[in-house]
Protein backbone atom coordinates (compact mmCIF):
# COMPACT_ATOMS: atom_id res chain seq x y z
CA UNK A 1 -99.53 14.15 17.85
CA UNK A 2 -99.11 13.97 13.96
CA UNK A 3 -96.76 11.73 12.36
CA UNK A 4 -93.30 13.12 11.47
CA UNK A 5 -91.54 11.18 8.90
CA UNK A 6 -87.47 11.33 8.76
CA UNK A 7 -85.13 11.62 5.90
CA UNK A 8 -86.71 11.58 2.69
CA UNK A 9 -90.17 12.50 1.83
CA UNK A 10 -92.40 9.51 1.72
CA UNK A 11 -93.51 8.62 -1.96
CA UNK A 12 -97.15 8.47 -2.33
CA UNK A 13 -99.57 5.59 -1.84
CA UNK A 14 -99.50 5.25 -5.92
CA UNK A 15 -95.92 4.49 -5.88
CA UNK A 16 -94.80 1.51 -7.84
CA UNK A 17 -92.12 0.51 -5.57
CA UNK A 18 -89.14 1.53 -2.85
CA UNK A 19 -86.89 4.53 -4.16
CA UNK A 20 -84.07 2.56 -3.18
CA UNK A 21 -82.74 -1.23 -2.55
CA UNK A 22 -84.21 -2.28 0.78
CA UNK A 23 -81.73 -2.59 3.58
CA UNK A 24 -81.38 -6.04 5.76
CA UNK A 25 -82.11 -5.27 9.86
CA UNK A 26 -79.10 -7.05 10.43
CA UNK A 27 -76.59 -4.34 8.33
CA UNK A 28 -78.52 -1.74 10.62
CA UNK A 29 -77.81 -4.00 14.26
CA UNK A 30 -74.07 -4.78 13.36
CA UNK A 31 -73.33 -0.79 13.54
CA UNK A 32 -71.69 -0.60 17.01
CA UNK A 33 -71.69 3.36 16.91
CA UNK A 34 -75.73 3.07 17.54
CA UNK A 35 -75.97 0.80 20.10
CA UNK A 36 -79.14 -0.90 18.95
CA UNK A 37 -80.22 -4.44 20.43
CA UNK A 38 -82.72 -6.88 19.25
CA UNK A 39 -85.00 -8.22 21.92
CA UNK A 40 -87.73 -9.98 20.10
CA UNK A 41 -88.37 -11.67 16.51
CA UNK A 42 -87.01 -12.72 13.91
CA UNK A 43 -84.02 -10.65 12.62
CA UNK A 44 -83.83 -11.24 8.86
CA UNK A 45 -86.06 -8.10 8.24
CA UNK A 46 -85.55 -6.05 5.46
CA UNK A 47 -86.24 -1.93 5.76
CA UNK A 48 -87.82 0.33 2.83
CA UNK A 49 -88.23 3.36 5.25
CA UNK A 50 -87.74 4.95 8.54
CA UNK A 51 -90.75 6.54 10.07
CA UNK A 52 -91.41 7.65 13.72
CA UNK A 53 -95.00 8.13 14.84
CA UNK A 54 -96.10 8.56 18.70
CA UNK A 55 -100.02 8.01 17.48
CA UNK A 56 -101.89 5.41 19.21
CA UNK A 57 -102.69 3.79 16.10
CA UNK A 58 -100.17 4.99 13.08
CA UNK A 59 -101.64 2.22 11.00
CA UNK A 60 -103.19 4.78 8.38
CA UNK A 61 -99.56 6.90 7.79
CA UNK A 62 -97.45 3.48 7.09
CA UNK A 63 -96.76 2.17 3.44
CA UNK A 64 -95.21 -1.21 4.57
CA UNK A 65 -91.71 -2.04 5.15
CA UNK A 66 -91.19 0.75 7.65
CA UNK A 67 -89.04 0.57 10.57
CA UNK A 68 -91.16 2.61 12.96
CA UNK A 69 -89.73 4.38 15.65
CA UNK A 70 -91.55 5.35 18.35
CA UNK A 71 -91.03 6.37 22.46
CA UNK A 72 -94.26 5.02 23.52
CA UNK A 73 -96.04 8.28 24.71
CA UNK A 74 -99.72 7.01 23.91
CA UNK A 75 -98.80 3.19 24.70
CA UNK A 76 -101.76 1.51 25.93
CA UNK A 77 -102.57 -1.90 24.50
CA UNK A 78 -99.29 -3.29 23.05
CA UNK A 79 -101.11 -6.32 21.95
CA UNK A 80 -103.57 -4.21 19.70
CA UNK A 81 -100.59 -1.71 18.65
CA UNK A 82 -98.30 -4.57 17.34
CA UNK A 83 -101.59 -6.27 15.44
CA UNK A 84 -102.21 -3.30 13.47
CA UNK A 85 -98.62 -2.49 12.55
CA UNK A 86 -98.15 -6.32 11.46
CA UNK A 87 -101.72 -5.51 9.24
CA UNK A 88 -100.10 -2.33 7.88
CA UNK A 89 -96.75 -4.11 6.88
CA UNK A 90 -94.58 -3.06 8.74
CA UNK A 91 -90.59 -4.27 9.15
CA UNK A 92 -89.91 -3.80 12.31
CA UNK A 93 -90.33 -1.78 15.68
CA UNK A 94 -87.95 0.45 17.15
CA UNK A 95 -88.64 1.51 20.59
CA UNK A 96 -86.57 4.49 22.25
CA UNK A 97 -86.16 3.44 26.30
CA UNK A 98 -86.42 7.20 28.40
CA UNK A 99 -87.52 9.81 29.17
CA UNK A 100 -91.23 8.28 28.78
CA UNK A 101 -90.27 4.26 29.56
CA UNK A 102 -87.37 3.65 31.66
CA UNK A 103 -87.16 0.01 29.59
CA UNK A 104 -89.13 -1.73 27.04
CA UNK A 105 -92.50 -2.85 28.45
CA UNK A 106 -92.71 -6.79 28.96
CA UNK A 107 -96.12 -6.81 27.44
CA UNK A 108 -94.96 -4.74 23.92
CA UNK A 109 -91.89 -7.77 24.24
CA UNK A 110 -94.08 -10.63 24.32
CA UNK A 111 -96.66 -9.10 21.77
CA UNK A 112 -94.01 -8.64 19.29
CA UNK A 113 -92.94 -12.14 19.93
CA UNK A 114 -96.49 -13.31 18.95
CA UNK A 115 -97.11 -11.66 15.89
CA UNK A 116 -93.59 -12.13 14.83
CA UNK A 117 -92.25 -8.11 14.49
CA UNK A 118 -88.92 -7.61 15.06
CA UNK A 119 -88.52 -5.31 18.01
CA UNK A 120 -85.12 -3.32 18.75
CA UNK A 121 -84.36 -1.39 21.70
CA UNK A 122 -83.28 2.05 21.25
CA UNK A 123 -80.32 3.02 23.91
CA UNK A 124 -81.27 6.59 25.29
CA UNK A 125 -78.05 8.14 24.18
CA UNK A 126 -78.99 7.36 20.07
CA UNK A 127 -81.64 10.39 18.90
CA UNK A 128 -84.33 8.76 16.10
CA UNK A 129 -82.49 11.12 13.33
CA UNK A 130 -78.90 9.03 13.98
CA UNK A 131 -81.07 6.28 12.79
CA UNK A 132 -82.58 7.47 10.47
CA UNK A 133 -79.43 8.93 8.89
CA UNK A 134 -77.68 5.09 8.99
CA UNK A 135 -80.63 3.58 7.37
CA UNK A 136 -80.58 6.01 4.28
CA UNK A 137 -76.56 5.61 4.36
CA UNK A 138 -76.95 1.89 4.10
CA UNK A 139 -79.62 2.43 1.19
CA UNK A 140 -77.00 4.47 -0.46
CA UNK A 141 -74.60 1.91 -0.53
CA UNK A 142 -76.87 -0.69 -1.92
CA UNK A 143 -77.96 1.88 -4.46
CA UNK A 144 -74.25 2.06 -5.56
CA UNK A 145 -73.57 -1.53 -5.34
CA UNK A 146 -76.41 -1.91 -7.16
CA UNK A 147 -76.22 0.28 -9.76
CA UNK A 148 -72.19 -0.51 -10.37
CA UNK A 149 -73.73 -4.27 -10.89
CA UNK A 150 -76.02 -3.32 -13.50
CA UNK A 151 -73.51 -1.17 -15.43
CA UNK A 152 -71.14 -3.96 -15.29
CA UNK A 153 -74.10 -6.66 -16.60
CA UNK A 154 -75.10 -4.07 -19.16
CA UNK A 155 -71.38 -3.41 -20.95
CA UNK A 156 -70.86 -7.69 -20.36
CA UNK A 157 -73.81 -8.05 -22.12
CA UNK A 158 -73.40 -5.42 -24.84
CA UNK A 159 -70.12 -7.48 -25.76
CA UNK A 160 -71.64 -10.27 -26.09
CA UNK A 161 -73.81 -8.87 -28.33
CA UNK A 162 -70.91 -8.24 -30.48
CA UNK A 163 -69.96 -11.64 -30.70
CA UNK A 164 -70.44 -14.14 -33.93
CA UNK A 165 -72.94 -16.15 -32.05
CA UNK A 166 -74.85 -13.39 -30.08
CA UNK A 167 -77.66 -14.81 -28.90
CA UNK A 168 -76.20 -17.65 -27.07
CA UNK A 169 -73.34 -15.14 -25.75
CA UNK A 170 -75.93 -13.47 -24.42
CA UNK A 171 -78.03 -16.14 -22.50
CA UNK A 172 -74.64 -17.00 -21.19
CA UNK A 173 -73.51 -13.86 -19.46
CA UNK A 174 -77.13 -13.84 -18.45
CA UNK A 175 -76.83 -16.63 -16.26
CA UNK A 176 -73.41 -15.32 -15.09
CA UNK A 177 -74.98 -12.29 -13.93
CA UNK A 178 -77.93 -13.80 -12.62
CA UNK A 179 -76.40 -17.21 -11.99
CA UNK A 180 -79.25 -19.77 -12.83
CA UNK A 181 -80.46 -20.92 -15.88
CA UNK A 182 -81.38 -18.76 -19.41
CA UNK A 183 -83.61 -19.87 -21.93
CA UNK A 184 -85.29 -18.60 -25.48
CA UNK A 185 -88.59 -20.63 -25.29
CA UNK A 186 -91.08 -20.37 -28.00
CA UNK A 187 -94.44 -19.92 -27.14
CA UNK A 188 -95.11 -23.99 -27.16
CA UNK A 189 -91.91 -24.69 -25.07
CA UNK A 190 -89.45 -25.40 -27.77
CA UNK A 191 -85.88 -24.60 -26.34
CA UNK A 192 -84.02 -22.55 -29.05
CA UNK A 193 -80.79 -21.30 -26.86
CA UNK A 194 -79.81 -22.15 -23.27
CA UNK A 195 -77.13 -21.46 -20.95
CA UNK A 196 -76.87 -22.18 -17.30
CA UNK A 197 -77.37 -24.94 -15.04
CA UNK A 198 -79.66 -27.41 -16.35
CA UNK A 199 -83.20 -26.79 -14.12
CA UNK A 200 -85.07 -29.53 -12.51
CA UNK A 201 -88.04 -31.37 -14.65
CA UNK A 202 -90.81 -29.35 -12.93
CA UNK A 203 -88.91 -25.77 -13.05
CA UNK A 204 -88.63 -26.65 -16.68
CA UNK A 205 -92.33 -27.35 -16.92
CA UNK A 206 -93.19 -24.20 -14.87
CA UNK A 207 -91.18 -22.16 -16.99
CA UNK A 208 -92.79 -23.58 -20.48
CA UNK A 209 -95.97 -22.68 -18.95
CA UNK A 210 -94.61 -18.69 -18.35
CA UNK A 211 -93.45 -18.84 -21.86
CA UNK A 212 -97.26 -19.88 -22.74
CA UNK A 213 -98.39 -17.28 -20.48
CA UNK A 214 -96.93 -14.34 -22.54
CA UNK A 215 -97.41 -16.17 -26.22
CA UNK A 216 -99.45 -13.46 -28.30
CA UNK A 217 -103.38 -14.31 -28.65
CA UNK A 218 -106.55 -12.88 -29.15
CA UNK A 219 -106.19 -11.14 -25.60
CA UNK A 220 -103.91 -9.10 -24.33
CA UNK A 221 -101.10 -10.71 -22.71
CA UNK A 222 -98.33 -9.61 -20.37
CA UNK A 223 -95.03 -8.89 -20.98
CA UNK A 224 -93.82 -10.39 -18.06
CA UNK A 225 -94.73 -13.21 -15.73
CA UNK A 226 -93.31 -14.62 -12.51
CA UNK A 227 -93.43 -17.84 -10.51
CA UNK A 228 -91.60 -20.03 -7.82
CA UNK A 229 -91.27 -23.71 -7.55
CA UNK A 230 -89.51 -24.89 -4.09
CA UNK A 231 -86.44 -22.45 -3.65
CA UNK A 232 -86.08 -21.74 -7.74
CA UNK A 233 -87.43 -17.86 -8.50
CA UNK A 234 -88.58 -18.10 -12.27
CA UNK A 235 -89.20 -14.96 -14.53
CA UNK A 236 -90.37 -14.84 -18.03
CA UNK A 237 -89.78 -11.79 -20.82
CA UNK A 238 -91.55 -11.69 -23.91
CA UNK A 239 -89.41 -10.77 -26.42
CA UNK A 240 -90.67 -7.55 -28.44
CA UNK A 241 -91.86 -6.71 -32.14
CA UNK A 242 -94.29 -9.83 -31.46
CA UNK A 243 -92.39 -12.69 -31.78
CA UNK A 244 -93.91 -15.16 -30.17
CA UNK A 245 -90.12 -15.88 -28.38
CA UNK A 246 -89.73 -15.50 -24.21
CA UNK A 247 -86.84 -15.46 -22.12
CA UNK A 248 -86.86 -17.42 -19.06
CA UNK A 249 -84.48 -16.88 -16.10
CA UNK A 250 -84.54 -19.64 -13.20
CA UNK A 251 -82.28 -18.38 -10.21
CA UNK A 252 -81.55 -19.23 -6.52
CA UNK A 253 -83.25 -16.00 -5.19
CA UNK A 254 -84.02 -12.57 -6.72
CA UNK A 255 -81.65 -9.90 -5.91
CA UNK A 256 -81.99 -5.44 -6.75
CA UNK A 257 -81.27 -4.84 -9.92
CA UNK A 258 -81.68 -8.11 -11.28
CA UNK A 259 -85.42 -7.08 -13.25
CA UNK A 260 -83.09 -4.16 -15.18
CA UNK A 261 -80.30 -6.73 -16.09
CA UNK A 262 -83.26 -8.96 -17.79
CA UNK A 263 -84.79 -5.69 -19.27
CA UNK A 264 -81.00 -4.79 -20.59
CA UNK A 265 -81.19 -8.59 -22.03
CA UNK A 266 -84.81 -8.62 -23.18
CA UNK A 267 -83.66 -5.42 -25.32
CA UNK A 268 -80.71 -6.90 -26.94
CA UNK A 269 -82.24 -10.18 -27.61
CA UNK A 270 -85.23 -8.41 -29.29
CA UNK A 271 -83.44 -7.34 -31.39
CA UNK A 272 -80.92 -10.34 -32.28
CA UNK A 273 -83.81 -12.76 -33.00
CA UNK A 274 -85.77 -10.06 -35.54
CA UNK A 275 -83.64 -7.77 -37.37
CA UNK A 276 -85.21 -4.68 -38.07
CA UNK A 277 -86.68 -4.45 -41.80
CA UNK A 278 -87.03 -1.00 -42.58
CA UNK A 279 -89.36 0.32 -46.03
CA UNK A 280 -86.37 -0.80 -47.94
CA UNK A 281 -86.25 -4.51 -46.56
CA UNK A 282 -90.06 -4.43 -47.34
CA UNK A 283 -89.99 -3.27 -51.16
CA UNK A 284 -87.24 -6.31 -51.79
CA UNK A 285 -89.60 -9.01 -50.47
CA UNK A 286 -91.88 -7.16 -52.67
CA UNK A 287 -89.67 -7.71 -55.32
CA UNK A 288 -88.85 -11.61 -54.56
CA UNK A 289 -92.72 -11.85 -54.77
CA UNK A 290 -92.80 -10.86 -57.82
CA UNK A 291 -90.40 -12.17 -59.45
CA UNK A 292 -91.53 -15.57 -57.91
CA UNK A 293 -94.95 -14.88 -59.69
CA UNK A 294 -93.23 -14.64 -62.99
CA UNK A 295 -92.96 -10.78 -62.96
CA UNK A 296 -90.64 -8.99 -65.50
CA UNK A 297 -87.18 -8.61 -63.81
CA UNK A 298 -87.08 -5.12 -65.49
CA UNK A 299 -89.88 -4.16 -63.80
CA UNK A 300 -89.12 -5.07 -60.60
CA UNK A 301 -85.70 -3.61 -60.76
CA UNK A 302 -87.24 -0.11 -59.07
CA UNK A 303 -88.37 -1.30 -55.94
CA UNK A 304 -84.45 -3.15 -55.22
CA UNK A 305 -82.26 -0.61 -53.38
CA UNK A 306 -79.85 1.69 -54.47
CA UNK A 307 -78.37 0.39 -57.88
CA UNK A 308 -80.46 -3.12 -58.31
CA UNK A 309 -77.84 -5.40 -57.84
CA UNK A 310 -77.14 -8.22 -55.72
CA UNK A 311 -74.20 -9.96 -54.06
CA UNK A 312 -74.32 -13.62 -52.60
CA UNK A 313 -72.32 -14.19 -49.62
CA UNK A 314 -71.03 -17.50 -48.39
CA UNK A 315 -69.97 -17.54 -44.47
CA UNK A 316 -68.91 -19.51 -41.68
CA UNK A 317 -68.12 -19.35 -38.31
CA UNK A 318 -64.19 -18.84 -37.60
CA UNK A 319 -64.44 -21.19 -34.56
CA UNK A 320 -65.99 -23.66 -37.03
CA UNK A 321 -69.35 -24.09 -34.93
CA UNK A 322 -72.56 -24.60 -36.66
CA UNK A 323 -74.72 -21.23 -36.43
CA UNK A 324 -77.89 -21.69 -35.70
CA UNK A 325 -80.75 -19.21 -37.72
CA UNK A 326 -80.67 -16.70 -34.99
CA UNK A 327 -77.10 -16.32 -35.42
CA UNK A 328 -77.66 -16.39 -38.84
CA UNK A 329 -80.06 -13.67 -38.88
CA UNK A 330 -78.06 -11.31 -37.02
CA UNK A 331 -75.16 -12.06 -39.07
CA UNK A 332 -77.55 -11.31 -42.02
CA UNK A 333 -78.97 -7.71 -40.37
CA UNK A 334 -74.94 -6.54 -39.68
CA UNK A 335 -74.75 -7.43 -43.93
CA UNK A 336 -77.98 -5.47 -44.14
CA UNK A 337 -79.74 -7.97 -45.33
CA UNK A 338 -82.85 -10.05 -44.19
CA UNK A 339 -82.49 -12.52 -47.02
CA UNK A 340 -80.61 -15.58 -45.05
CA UNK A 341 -80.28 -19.55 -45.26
CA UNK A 342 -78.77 -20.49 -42.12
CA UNK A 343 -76.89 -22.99 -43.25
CA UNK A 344 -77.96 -25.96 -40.98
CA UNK A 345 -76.19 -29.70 -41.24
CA UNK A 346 -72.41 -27.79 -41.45
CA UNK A 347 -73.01 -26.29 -44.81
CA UNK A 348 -72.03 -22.33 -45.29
CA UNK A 349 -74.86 -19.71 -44.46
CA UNK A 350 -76.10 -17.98 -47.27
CA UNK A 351 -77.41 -14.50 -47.50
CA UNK A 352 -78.60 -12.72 -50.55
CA UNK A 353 -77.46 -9.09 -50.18
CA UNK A 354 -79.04 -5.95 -51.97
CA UNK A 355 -76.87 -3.25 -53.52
CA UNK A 356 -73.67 -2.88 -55.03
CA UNK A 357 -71.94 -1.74 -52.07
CA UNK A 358 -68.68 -2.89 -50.29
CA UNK A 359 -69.13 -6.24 -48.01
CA UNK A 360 -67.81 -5.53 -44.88
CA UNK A 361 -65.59 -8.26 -42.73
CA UNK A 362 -67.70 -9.44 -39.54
CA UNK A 363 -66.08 -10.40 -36.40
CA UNK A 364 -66.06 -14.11 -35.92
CA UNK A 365 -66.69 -15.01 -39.42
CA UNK A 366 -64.73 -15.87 -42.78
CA UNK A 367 -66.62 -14.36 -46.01
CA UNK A 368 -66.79 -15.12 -49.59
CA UNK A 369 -68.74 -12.97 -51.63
CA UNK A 370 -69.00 -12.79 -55.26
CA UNK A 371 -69.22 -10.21 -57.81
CA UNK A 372 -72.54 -7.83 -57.42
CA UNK A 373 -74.95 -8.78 -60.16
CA UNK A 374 -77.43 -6.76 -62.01
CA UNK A 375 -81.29 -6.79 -61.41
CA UNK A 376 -82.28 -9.03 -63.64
CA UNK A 377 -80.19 -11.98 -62.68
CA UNK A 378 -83.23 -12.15 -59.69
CA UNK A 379 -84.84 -13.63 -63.07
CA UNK A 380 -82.58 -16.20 -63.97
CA UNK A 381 -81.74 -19.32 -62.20
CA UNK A 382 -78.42 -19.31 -63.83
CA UNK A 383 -77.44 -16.47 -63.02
CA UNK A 384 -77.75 -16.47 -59.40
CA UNK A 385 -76.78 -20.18 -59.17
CA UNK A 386 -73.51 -18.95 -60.86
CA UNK A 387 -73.16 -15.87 -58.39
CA UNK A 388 -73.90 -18.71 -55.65
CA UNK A 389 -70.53 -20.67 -56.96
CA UNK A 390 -68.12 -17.85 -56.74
CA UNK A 391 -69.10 -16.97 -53.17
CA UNK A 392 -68.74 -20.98 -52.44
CA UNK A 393 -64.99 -20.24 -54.40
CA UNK A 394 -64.34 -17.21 -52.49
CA UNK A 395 -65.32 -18.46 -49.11
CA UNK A 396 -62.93 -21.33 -49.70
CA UNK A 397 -60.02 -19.24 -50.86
CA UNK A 398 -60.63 -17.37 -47.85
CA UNK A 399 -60.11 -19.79 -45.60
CA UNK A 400 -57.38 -21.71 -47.17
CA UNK A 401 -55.38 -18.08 -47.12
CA UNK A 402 -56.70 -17.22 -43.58
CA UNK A 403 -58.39 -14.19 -44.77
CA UNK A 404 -61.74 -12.73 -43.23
CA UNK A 405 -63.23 -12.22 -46.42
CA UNK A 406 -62.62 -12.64 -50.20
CA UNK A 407 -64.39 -11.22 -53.10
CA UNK A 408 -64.76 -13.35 -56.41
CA UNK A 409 -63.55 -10.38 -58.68
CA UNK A 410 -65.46 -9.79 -62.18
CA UNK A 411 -63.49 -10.83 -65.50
CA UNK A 412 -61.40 -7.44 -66.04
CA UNK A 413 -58.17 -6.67 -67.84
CA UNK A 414 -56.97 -8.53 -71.06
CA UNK A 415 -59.97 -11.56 -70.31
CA UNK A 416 -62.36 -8.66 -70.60
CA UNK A 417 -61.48 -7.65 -73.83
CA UNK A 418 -61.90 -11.52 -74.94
CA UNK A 419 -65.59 -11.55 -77.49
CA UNK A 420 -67.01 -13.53 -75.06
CA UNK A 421 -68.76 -15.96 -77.68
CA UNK A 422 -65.79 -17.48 -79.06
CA UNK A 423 -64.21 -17.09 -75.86
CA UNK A 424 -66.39 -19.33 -74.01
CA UNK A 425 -66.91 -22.20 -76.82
CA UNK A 426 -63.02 -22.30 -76.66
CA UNK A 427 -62.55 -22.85 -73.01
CA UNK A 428 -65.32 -25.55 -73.11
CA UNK A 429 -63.81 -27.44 -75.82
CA UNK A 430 -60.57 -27.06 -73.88
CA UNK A 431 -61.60 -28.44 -70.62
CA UNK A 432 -63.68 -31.09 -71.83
CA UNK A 433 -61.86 -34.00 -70.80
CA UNK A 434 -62.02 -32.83 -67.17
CA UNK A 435 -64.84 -33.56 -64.74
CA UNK A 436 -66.91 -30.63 -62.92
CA UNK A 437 -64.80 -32.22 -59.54
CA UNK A 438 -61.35 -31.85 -61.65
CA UNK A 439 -62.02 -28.99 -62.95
CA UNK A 440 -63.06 -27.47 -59.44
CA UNK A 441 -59.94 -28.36 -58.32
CA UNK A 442 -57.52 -27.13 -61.05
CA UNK A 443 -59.58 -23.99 -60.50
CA UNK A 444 -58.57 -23.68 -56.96
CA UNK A 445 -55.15 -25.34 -57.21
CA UNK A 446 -54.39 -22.50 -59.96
CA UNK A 447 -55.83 -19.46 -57.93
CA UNK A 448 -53.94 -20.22 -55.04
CA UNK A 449 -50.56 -20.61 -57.05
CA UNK A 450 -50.44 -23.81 -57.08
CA UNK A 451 -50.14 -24.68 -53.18
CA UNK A 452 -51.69 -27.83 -52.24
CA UNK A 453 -52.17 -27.28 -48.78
CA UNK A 454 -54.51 -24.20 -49.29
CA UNK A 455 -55.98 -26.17 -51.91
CA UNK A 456 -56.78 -28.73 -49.73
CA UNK A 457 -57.94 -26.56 -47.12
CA UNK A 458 -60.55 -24.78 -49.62
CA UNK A 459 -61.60 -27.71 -51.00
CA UNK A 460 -61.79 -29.61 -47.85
CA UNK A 461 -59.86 -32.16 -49.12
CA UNK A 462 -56.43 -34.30 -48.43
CA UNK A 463 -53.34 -32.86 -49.70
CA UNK A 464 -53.03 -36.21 -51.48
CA UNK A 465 -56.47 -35.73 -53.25
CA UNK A 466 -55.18 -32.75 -54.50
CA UNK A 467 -52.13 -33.91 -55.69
CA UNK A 468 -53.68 -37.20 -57.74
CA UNK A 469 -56.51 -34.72 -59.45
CA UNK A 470 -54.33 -32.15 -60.56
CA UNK A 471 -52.23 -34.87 -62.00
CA UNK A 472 -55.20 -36.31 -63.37
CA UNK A 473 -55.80 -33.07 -65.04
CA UNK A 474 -52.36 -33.14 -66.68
CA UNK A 475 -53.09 -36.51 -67.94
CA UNK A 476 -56.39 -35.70 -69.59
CA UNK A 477 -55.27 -32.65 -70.80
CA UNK A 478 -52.42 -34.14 -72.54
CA UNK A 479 -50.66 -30.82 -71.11
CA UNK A 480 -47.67 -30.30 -68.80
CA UNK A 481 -49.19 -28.03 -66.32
CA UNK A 482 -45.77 -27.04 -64.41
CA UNK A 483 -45.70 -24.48 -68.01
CA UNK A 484 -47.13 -21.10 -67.11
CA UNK A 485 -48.36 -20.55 -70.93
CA UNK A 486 -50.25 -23.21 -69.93
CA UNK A 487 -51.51 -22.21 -67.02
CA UNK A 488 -52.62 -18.91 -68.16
CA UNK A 489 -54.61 -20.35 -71.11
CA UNK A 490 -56.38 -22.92 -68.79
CA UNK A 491 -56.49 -20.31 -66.13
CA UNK A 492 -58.66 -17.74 -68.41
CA UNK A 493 -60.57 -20.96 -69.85
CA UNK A 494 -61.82 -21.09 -66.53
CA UNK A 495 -62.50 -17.97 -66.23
CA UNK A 496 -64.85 -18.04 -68.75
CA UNK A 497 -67.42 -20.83 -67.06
């Protein structure tokens, strides 16, 4: 009698895995409307398929993970018939009582018991397909559950993606979603980000050696890798574009859907920790290289994008945390720009960006940007260390005034028309008494009209400091600076630096 399999078709041998989430035995005893009763093993069985067979030996037709159903018509050695469906995998044994038995045979009982297969007894009033039907009804379910957890991970996960400090955002919803512990290794260990419960001293060691597992070499290497230590599950990503960066996940257990979450994460984090660097990104390190071995700036000036020029940017986090570089970097890719100093110790990150275009605000950040420059101030040290003081203005002026980003704006108007010669030797005569410090200050003090308190917020300074070196400046200026003649004339003196 062949086999006859129910519900869906059967995948092939060659299948990767189960078309759906597997369903506990338990979900499939607790429905009352079957009547189904477990009378030997264990009952925390999970199902991948229904299949009925009355063969003698079905053992070639079963995948593993089958509940089998079967009347018993060529029943002869239940010892031998329970061996060979433990050998072929599978779940569990369902046996239908009438019209061939009139009750389970002791022996198939007690053999079950032995080899550990959960057997259920089938009342004669529930037809194979009624099972059947439940099973793929329960699968359904899952799927749904499943699939409604994944979509939920995936749009928590592309938020925090969004975020100012991405890459730990996203380790932390991580090990929400998959609640555990989250960790970029490098390839020798080295914890960059973590989020999650802190693991015990050998998971931690188990999961350096996954990291080391996937580390690029000579040979080819995986790109993932899995592991258990006691009741912890471990996993390990690598990260793509050949990074030499894994993520590690340590949870309690490993639930459906939780390998698509970490591929959603893997994905995202890929891309956090390298930016992308198109042709364009590649001709302006061409450039840099260049100029660093003494090239002509004029020469270079075709491979920069669009118009030549360059803008610096000063930033820092709105919640005043210290990035860290991956933060940095992505902060640097949404200012399209691969060209970043993270900043470390508190200071501002940096990022040289190419192109005269507009700087956009980011989310999470405060921006000061200066002026675009031309080409050739790649060439000169003074040039972009000047460039790299009116960001550090702007950036303060943007915080004192609460803004999310401020642009030092280019000399225009009447100071324009100044011959910038004269102009220049004037102011520096004129502010010669004063200090670079006092002279930073009355800078400040006089863009933002005079306020102390955003002074002293820009400056990071006490209102008081502000107060005794703007009247220092009076003093050594011999000038009453309350005068607005005189505040215009020292304002476009400064200007001029």
């Amino acid at each position: 009698m062949p086999d006859s399999p129910v519900g869906p078709p059967t995948p092939p041998e060659s299948s990767v895995g189960p078309p759906t989430p597997p369903v506990p035995l338990a979900g499939l005893l607790a429905l009352d409307e079957l009547g189904l009763r477990l009378i030997a093993g264990p009952a925390d069985a999970e199902l991948l398929w229904v299949h009925t067979s009355e063969m003698a030996d079905p053992y070639p037709y079963l995948l593993g993970g089958e509940l089998l159903l079967t009347a018993g018509v060529l029943l002869t050695d239940p010892d031998t018939y329970v061996a060979r469906l433990v050998e072929a995998g599978a779940a569990a044994l369902g046996f239908g009582v009438r019209p061939v038995h009139e009750a389970v045979p002791p022996a198939l009982v007690a053999a079950c018991d032995r080899h550990g297969l959960p057997l259920v007894e089938v009342d004669p009033g529930t037809p194979f397909t009624a099972i059947a039907r439940a099973v793929w009804g329960l699968m359904a379910a899952a799927r749904h559950r499943e699939l409604r957890r994944v979509t939920r991970a995936q749009q928590a996960l592309a938020s925090a993606a969004a975020r100012p400090d991405p890459v730990s955002a996203v380790l932390h919803q991580l090990a929400v979603r998959l609640p555990g512990r989250a960790a970029l290794l490098t390839a020798d260990g080295e914890e960059l980000h973590t989020a999650g419960r802190p693991p015990a001293p050998e998971v931690r060691a188990a999961l350096t050696r996954l990291a080391g597992v996937l580390a690029p070499g000579t040979h080819p290497s995986p790109a993932s890798a899995t592991d258990t230590v006691g009741e912890a599950q471990l996993s390990a990503y690598a990260l793509g574009g050949g990074q030499g960066l894994a993520l590690t996940l340590a949870t309690g257990r490993r639930e459906p859907g939780d390998h698509t979450i970490a591929g959603i994460a893997v994905v995202l984090l890929s891309l956090l920790a390298a930016p992308h660097q198109g042709s364009g990104a590649a001709n302006r390190s061409a450039a840099l290289v260049r100029l660093l071995l003494g090239a002509d700036p004029a020469h270079v000036a075709p491979l920069l994008d669009g118009d030549g020029r360059w803008t610096v940017v000063h930033a820092r986090r709105g919640d005043g945390a210290a990035p860290d570089p991956l933060t940095a970097a992505a902060l640097g890719a949404a200012l399209g720009s691969a060209l970043v100093d993270a900043g470390l110790g508190g200071e501002a990150v940096r990022v040289l960006v190419p192109g005269g275009g507009r700087i956009i605000p980011q989310p999470g950040w405060t921006l000061g940007a200066s002026a675009a420059g031309p080409a050739d101030a790649l060439g000169a040290a003074d040039a972009l260390g000047a460039a790299d003081t009116r960001a550090a203005r702007a950036l303060g002026r943007a915080e004192a005034t609460r803004a999310p980003l401020t642009v030092d704006a280019p000399v225009s108007g009447l100071a324009a028309l100044l011959p910038p010669g004269p102009a220049a030797e004037h102011a520096r005569a004129l502010l010669a008494p004063l200090t670079e410090p006092l002279a930073e200050t009355l800078r400040c003090w006089l863009s933002l009209h005079g306020s102390w308190d955003r002074t002293a917020v820009a400056l990071a300074v006490h209102r008081n400091t502000v107060r005794q070196r703007i009247a220092r400046c009076g003093v050594l200026l011999g000038t009453d600076l309350d005068d607005m003649d005189v505040r215009t004339e020292l304002w476009l003196a400064l200007r001029q630096e």
